[in-house]
N, C-alpha and C. Protein backbone atom coordinates (compact mmCIF):
# COMPACT_ATOMS: atom_id res chain seq x y z
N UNK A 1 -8.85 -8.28 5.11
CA UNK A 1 -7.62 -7.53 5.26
C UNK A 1 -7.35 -6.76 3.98
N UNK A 2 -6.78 -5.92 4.18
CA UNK A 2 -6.34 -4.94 2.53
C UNK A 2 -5.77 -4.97 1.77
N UNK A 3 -5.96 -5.23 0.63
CA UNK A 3 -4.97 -5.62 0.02
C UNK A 3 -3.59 -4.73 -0.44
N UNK A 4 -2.69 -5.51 -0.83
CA UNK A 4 -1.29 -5.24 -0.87
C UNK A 4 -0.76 -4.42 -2.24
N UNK A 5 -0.88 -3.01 -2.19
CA UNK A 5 -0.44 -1.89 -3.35
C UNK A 5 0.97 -2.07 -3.43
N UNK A 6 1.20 -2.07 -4.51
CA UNK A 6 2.64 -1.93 -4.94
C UNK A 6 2.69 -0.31 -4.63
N UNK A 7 2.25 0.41 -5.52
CA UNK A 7 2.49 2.00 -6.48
C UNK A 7 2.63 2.23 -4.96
N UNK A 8 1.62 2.38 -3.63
CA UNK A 8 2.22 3.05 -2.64
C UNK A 8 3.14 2.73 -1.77
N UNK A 9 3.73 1.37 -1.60
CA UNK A 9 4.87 1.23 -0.98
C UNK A 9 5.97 1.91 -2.14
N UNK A 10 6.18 2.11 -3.03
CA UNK A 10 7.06 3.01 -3.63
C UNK A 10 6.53 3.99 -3.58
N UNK A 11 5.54 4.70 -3.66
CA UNK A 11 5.66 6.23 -3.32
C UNK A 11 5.82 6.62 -1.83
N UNK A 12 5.83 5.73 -1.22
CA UNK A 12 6.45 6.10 0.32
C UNK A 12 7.88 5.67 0.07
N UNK A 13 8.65 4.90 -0.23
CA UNK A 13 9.84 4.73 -0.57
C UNK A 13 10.72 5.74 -1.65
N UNK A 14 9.82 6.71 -2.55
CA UNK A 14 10.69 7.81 -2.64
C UNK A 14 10.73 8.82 -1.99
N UNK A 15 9.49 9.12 -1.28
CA UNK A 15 9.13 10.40 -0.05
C UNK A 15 9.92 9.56 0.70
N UNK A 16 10.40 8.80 1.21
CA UNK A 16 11.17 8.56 2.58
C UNK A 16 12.98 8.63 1.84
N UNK A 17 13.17 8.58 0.94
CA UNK A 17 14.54 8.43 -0.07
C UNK A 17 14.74 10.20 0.24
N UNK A 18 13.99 10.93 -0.56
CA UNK A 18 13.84 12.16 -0.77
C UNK A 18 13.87 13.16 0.58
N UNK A 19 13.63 12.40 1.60
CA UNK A 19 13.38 13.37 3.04
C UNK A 19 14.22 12.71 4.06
N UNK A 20 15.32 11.73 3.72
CA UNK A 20 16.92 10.86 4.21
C UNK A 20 17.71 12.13 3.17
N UNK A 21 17.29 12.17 1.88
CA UNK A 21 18.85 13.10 1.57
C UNK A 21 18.41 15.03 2.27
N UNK A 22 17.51 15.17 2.13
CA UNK A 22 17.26 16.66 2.36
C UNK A 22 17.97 16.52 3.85
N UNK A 23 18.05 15.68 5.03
CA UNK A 23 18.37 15.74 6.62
C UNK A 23 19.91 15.45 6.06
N UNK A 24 20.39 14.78 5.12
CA UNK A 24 21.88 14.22 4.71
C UNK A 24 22.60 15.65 4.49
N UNK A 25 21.56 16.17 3.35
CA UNK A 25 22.59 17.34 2.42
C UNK A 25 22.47 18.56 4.15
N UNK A 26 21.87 18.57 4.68
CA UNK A 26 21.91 19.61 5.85
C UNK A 26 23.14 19.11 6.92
N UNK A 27 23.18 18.07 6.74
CA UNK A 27 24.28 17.65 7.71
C UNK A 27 25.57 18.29 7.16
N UNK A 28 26.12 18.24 6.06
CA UNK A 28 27.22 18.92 4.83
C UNK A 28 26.74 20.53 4.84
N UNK A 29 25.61 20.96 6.16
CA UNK A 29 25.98 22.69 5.56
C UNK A 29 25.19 23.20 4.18
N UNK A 30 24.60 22.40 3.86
CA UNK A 30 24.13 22.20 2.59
C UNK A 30 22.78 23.00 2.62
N UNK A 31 22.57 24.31 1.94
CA UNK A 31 21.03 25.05 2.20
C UNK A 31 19.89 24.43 1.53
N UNK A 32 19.43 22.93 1.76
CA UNK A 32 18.29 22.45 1.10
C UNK A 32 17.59 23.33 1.30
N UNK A 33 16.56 23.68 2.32
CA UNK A 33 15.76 24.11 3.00
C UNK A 33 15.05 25.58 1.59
N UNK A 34 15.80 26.47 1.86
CA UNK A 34 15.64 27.69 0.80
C UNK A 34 15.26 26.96 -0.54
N UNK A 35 16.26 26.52 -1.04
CA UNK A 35 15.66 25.54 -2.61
C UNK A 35 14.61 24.97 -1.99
N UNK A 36 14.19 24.41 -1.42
CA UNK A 36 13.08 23.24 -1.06
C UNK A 36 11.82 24.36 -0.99
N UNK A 37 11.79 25.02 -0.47
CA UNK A 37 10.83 25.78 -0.07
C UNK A 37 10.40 26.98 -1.20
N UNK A 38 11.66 27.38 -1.89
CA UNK A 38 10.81 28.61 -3.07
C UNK A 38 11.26 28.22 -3.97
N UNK A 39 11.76 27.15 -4.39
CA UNK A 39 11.15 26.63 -6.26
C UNK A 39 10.60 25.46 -5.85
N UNK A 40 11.27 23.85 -5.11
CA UNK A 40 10.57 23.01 -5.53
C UNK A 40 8.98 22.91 -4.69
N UNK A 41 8.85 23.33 -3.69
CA UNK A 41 7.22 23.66 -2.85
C UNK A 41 6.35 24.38 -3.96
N UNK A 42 6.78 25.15 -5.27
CA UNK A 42 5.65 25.82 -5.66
C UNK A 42 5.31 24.83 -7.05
N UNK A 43 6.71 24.36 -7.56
CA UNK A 43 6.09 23.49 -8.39
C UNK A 43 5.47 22.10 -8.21
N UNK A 44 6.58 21.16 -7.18
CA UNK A 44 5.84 19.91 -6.82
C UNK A 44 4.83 19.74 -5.74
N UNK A 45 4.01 20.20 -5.28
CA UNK A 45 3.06 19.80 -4.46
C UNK A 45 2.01 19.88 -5.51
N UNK A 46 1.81 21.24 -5.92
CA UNK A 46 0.48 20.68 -6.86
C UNK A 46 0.69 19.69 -7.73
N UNK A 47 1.83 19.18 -8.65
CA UNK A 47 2.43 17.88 -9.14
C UNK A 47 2.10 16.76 -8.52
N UNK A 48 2.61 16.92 -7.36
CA UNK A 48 2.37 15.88 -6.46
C UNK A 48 0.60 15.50 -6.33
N UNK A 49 -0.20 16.60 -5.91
CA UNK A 49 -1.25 16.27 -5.90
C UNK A 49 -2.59 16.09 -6.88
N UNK A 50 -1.99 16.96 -7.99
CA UNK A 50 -2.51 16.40 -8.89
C UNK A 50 -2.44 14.49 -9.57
N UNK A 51 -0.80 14.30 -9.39
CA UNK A 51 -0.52 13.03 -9.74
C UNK A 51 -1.50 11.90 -8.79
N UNK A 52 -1.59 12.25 -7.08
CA UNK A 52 -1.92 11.49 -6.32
C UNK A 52 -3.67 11.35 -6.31
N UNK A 53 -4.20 12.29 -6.93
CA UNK A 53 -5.46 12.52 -7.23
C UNK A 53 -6.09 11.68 -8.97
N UNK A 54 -4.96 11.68 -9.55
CA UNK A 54 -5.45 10.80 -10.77
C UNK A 54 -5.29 9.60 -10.89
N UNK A 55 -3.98 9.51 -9.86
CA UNK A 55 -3.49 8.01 -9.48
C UNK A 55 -5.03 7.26 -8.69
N UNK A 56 -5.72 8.25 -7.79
CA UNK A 56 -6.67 7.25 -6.48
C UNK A 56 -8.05 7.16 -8.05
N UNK A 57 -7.90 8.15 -9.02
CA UNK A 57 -9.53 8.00 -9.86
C UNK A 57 -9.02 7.08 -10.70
N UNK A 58 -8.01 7.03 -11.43
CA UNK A 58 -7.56 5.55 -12.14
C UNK A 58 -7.93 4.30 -10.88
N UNK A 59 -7.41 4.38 -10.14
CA UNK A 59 -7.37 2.94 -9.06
C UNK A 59 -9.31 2.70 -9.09
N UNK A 60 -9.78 3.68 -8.78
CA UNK A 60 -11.08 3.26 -8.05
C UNK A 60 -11.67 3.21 -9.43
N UNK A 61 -11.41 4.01 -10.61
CA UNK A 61 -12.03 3.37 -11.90
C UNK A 61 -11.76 1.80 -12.30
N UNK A 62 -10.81 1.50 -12.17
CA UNK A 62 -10.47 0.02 -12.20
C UNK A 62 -11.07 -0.89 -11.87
N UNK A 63 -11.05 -0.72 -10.26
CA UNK A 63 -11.71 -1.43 -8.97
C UNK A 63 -12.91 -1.39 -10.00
N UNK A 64 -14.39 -0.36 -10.04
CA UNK A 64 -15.32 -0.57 -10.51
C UNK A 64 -15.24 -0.83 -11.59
N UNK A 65 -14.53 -1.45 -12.71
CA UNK A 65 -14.99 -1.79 -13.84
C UNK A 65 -14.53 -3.72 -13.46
N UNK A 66 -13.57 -3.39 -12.81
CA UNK A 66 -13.11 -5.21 -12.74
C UNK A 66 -14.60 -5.77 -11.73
N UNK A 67 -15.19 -4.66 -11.17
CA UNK A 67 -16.55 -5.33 -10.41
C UNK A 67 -17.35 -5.41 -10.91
N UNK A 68 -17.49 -4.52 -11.63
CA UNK A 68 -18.57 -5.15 -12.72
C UNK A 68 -18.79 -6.22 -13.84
N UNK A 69 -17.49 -6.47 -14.15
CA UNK A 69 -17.15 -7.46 -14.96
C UNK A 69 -17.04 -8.59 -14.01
N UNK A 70 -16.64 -9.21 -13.14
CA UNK A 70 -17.23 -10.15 -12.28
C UNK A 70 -18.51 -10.38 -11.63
N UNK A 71 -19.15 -9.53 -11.63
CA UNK A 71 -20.82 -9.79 -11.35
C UNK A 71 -21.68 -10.37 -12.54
N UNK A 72 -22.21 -11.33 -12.43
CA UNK A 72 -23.33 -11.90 -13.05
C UNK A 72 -24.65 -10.86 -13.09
N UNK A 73 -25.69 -11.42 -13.89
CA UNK A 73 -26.59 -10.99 -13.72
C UNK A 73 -27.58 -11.23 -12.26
N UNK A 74 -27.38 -12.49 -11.79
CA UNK A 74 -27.60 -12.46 -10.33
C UNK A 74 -27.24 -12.27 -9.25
N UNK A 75 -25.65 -12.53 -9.22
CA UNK A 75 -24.97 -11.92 -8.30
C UNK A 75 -24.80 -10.39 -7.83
N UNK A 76 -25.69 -9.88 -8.72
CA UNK A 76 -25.49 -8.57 -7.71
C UNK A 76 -27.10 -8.33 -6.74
N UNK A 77 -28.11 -9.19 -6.97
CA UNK A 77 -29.05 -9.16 -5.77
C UNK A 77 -29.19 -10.13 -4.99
N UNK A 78 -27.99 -10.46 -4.41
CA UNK A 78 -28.10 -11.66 -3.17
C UNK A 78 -28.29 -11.28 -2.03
N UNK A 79 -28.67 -11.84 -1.16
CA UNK A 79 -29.09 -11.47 -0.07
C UNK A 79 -28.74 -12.26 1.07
């Protein structure tokens, strides 16, 4: 079974925080939408994806160094 990430149950817990007030502030008349779309869309997505892209090469650098450091010299040709 998979194991249990912290970092992405909070980054779904601020994307779900963040996309409850944008439907909130529209309920009040409120022009998210325009702001949302021509300043914060041009700066945070590549933010976003840059962050989510260094976040997965940190994780999987990890993963392979903590595996390597648990392998013996025999344990890695078992069969």
């Amino acid at each position: 079974m998979a194991e249990y990430k912290k970092g992405s149950s909070l980054a779904w817990g601020i994307v779900l925080i963040v996309i409850g007030g944008i439907f909130l502030l529209h309920q009040f008349n409120i022009d998210v939408w325009h702001f949302f779309w021509q300043s914060l869309w041009r700066l945070a997505v590549p933010l976003i994806l840059i962050l989510w892209g260094a976040s997965k090469l940190w994780l999987g650098l990890k993963e392979r160094n903590e595996r390597s450091q648990t392998q013996g010299p025999d344990k890695g040709h078992e069969i």
